[in-house]
C-alpha atoms as a PDB file:
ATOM      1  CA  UNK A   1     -25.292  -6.059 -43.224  1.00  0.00           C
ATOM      2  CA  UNK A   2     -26.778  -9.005 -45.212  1.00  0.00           C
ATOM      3  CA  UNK A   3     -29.111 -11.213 -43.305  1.00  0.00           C
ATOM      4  CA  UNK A   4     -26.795 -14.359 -43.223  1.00  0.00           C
ATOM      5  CA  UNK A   5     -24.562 -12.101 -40.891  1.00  0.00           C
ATOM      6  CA  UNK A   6     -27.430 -11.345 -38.885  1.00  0.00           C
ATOM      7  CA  UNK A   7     -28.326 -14.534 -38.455  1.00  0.00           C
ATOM      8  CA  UNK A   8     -25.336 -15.503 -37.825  1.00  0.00           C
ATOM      9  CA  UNK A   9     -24.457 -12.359 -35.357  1.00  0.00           C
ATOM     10  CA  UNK A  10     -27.351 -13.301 -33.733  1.00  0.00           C
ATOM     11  CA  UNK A  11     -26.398 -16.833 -33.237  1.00  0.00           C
ATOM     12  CA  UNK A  12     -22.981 -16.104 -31.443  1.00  0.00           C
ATOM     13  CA  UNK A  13     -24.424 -13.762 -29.316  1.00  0.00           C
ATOM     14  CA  UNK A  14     -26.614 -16.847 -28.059  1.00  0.00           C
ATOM     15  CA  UNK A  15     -23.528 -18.186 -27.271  1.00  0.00           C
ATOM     16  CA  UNK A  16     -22.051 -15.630 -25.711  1.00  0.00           C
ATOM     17  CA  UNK A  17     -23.613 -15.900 -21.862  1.00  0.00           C
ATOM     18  CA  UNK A  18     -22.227 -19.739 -22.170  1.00  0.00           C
ATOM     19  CA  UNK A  19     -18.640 -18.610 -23.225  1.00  0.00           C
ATOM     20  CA  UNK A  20     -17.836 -15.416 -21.430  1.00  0.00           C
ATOM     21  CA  UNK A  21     -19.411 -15.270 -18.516  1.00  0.00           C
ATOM     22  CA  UNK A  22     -17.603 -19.497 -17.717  1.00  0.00           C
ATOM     23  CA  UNK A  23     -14.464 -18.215 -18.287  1.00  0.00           C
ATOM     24  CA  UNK A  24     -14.117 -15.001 -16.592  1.00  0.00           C
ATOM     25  CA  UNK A  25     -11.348 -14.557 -14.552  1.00  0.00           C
ATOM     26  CA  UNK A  26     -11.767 -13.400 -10.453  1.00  0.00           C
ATOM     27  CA  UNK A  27     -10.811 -10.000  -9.398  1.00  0.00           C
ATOM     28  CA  UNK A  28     -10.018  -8.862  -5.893  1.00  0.00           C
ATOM     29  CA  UNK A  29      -8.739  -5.412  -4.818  1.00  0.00           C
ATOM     30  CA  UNK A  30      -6.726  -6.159  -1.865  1.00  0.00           C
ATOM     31  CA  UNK A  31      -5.307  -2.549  -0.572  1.00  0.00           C
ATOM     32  CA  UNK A  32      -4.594   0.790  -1.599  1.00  0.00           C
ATOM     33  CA  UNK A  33      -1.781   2.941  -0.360  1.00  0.00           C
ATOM     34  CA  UNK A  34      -1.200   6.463  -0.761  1.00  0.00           C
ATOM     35  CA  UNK A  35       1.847   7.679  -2.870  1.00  0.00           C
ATOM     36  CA  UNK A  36       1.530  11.512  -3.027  1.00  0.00           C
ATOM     37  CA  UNK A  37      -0.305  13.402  -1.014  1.00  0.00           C
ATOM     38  CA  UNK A  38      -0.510  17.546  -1.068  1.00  0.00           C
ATOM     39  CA  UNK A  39      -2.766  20.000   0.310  1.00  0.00           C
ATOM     40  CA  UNK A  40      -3.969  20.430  -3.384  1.00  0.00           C
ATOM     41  CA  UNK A  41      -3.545  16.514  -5.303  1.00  0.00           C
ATOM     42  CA  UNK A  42      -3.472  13.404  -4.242  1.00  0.00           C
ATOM     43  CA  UNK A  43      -1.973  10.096  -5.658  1.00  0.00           C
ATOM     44  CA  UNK A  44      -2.822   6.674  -4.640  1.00  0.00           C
ATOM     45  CA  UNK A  45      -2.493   3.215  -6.283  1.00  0.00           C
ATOM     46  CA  UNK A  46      -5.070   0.095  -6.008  1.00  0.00           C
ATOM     47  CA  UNK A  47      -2.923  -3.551  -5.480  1.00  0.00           C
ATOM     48  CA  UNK A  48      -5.518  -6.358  -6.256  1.00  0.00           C
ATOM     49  CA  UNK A  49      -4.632 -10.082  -7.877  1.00  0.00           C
ATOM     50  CA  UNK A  50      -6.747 -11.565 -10.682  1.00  0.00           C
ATOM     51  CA  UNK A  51      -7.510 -15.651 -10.419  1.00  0.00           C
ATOM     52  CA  UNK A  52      -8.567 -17.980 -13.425  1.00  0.00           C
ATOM     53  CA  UNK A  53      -9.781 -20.838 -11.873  1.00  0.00           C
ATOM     54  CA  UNK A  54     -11.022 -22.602 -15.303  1.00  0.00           C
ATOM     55  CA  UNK A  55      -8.970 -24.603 -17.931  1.00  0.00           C
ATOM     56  CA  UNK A  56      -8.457 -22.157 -20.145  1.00  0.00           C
ATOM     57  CA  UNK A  57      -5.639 -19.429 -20.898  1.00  0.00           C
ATOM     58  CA  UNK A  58      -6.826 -16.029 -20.629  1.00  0.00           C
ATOM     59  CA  UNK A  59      -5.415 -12.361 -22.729  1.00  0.00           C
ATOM     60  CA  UNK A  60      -6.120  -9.824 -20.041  1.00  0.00           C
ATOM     61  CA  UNK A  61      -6.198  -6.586 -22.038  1.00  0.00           C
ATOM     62  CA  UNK A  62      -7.367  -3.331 -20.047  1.00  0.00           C
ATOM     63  CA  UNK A  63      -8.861  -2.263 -17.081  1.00  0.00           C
ATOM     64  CA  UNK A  64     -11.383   0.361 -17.055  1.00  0.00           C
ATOM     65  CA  UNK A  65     -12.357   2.000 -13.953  1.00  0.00           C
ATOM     66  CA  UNK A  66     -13.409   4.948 -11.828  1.00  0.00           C
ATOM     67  CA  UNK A  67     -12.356   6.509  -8.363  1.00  0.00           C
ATOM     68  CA  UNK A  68     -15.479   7.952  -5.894  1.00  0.00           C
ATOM     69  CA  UNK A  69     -14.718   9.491  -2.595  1.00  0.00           C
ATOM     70  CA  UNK A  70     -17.146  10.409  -0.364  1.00  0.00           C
ATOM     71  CA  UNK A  71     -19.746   9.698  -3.192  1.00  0.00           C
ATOM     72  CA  UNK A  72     -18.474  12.461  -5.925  1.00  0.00           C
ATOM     73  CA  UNK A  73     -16.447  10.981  -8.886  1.00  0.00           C
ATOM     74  CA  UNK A  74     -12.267  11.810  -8.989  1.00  0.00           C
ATOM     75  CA  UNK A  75     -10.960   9.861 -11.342  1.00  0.00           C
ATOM     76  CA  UNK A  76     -11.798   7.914 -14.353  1.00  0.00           C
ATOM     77  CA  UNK A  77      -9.013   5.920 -16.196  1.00  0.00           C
ATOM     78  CA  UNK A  78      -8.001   3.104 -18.701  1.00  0.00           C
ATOM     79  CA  UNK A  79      -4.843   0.876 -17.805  1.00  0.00           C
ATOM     80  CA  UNK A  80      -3.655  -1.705 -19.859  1.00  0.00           C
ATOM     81  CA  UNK A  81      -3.811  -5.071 -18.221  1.00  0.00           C
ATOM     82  CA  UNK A  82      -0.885  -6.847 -20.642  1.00  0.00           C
ATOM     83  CA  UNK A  83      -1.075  -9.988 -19.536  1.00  0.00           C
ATOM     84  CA  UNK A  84      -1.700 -13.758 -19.642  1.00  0.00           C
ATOM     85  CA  UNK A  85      -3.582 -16.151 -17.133  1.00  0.00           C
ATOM     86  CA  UNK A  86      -2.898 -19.518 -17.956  1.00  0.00           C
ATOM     87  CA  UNK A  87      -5.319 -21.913 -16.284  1.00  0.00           C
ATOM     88  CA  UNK A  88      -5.481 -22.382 -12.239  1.00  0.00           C
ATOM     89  CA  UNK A  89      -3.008 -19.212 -12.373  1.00  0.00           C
ATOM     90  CA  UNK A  90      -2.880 -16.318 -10.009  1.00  0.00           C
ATOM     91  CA  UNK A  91      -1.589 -12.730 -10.559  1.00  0.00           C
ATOM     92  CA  UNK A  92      -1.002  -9.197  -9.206  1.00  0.00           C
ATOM     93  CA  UNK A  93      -1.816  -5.991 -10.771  1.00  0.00           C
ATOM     94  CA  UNK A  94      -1.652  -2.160  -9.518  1.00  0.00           C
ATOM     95  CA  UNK A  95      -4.057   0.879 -10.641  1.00  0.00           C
ATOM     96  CA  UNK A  96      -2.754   4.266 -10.627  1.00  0.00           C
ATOM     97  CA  UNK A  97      -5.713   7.085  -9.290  1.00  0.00           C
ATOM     98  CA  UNK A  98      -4.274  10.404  -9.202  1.00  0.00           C
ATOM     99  CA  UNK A  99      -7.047  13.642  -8.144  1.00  0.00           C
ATOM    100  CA  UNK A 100      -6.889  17.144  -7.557  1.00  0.00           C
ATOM    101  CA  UNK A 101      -8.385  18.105  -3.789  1.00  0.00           C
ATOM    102  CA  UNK A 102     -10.833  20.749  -4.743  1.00  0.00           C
ATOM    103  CA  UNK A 103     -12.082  23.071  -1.514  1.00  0.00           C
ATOM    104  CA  UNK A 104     -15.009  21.466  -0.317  1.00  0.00           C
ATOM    105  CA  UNK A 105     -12.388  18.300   0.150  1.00  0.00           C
ATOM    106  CA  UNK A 106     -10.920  20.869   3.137  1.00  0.00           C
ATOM    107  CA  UNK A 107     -14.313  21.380   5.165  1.00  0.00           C
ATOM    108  CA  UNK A 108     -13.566  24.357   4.552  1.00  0.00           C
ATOM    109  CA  UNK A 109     -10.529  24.613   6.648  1.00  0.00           C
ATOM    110  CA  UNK A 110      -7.555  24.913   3.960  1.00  0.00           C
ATOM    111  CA  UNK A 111      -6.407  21.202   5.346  1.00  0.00           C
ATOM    112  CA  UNK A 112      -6.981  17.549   4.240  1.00  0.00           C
ATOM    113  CA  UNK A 113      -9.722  15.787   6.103  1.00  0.00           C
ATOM    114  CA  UNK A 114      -8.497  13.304   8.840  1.00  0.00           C
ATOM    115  CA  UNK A 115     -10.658  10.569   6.685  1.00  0.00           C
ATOM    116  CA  UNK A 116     -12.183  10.108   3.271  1.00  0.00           C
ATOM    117  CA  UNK A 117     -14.551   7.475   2.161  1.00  0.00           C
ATOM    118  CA  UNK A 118     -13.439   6.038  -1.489  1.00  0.00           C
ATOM    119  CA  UNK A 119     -15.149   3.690  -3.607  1.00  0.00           C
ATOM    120  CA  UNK A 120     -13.386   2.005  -6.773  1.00  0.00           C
ATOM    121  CA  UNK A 121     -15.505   0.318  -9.413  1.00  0.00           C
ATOM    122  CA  UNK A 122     -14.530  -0.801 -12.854  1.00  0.00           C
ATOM    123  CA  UNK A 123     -14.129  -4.012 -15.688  1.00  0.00           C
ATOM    124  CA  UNK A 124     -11.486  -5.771 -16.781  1.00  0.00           C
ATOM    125  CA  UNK A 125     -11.746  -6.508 -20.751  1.00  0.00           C
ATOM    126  CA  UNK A 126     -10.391 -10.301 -21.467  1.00  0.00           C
ATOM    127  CA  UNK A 127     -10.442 -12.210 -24.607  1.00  0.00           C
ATOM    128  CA  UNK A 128     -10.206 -16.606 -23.918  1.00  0.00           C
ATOM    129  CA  UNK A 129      -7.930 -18.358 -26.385  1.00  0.00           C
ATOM    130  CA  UNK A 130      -9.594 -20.291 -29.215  1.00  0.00           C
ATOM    131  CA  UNK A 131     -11.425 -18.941 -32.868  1.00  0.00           C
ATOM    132  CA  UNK A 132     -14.792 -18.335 -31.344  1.00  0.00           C
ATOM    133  CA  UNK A 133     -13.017 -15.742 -29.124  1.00  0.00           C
ATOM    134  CA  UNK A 134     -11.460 -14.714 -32.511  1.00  0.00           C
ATOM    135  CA  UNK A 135     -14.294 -14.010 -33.842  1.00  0.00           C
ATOM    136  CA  UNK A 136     -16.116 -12.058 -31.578  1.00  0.00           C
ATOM    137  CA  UNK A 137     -13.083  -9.630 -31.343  1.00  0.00           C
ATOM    138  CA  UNK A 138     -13.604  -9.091 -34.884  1.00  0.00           C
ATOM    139  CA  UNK A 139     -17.397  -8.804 -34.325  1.00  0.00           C
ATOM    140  CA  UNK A 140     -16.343  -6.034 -31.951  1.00  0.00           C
ATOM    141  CA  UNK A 141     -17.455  -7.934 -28.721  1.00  0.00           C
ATOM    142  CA  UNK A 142     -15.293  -7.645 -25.807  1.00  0.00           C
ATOM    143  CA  UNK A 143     -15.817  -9.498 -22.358  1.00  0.00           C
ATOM    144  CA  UNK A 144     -15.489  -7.901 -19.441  1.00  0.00           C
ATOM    145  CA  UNK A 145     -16.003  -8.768 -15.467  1.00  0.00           C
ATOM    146  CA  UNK A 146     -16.511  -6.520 -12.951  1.00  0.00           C
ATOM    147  CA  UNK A 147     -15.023  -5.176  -9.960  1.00  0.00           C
ATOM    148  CA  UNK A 148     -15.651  -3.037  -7.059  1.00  0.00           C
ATOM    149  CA  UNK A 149     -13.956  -1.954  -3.618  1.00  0.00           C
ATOM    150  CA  UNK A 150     -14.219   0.397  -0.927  1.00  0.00           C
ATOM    151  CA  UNK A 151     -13.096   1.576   2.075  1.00  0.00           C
ATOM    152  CA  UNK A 152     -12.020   4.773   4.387  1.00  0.00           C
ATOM    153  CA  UNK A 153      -8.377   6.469   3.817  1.00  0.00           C
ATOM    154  CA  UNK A 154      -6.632   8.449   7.153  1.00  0.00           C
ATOM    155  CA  UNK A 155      -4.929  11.575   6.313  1.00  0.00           C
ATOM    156  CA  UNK A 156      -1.685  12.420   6.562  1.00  0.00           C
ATOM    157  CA  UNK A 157      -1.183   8.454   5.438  1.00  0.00           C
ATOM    158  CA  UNK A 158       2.277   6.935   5.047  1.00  0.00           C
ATOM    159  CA  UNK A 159       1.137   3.474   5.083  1.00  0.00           C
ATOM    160  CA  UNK A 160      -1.271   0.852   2.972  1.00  0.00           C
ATOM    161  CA  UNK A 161      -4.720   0.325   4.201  1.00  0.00           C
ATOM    162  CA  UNK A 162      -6.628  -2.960   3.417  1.00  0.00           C
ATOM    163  CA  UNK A 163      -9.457  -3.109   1.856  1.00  0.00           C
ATOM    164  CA  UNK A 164     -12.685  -4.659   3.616  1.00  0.00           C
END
């Protein structure tokens, strides 16, 4: 890399706290409900809605996030986001989790719990519209927000739980 495109790297990534984090859309997870439940696997899917509050049009381009319950790590995933948030616009979005129940999930007792404690975290990559976004694409940055939910699941479950 010459040293005019460090300079210049460096430069834009001056910039970058005053262009990604102002734009960044909002994230809420709202509920999860179950979908497929078995004494061995387990399926569940995360509703939320994304906000962008600011006066410019958003590319939403993939989520990437992980699944905890009771503290130990279940699932880890990518799922593209393929969207558009034009400005003051709201939208929805799901996130698929699906987890083998491995035996220490049973206490021990060949059954699912009656609870489990789940935590979701992840980021949401986004590009704003615009050639200085442009650029740092090609530069290989990518701006992301983060996200994070939790709550407690009841077992058997044949409904959607909010999240708190």
């Amino acid at each position: 890399m010459s040293r005019c495109n460090r300079i210049f790297g460096l430069l834009l990534l001056g910039l970058i706290p005053f262009t990604g984090c102002a734009s960044a859309p909002s994230i809420a997870i709202e509920s999860v409900e179950v979908v497929g439940e078995h004494d061995e696997a387990a399926s569940l899917v995360f509703n939320g809605t994304i906000s962008n509050a600011h006066e410019q049009t958003l590319r939403l381009l993939e989520f990437d996030y992980t699944l905890s319950m009771h503290g130990r790590q279940v699932y880890q995933g990518r799922h593209a986001a393929e969207m558009t948030l034009t400005e003051g616009s709201k939208r929805t979005f799901t996130l698929p989790a699906s987890f083998p129940l491995l035996p220490h999930d049973y206490r021990g007792l060949g059954f699912l719990p009656d609870s489990s404690k789940w935590s979701l975290s992840g980021n949401l990559v986004y590009l704003g519209e615009g050639v200085l976004a442009e650029t740092f694409l090609d530069m290989g940055f990518r701006p992301s927000i983060g996200f994070k939910a939790s709550g407690v699941l009841q077992w058997p479950s044949n409904r959607t739980v909010s999240v708190r």
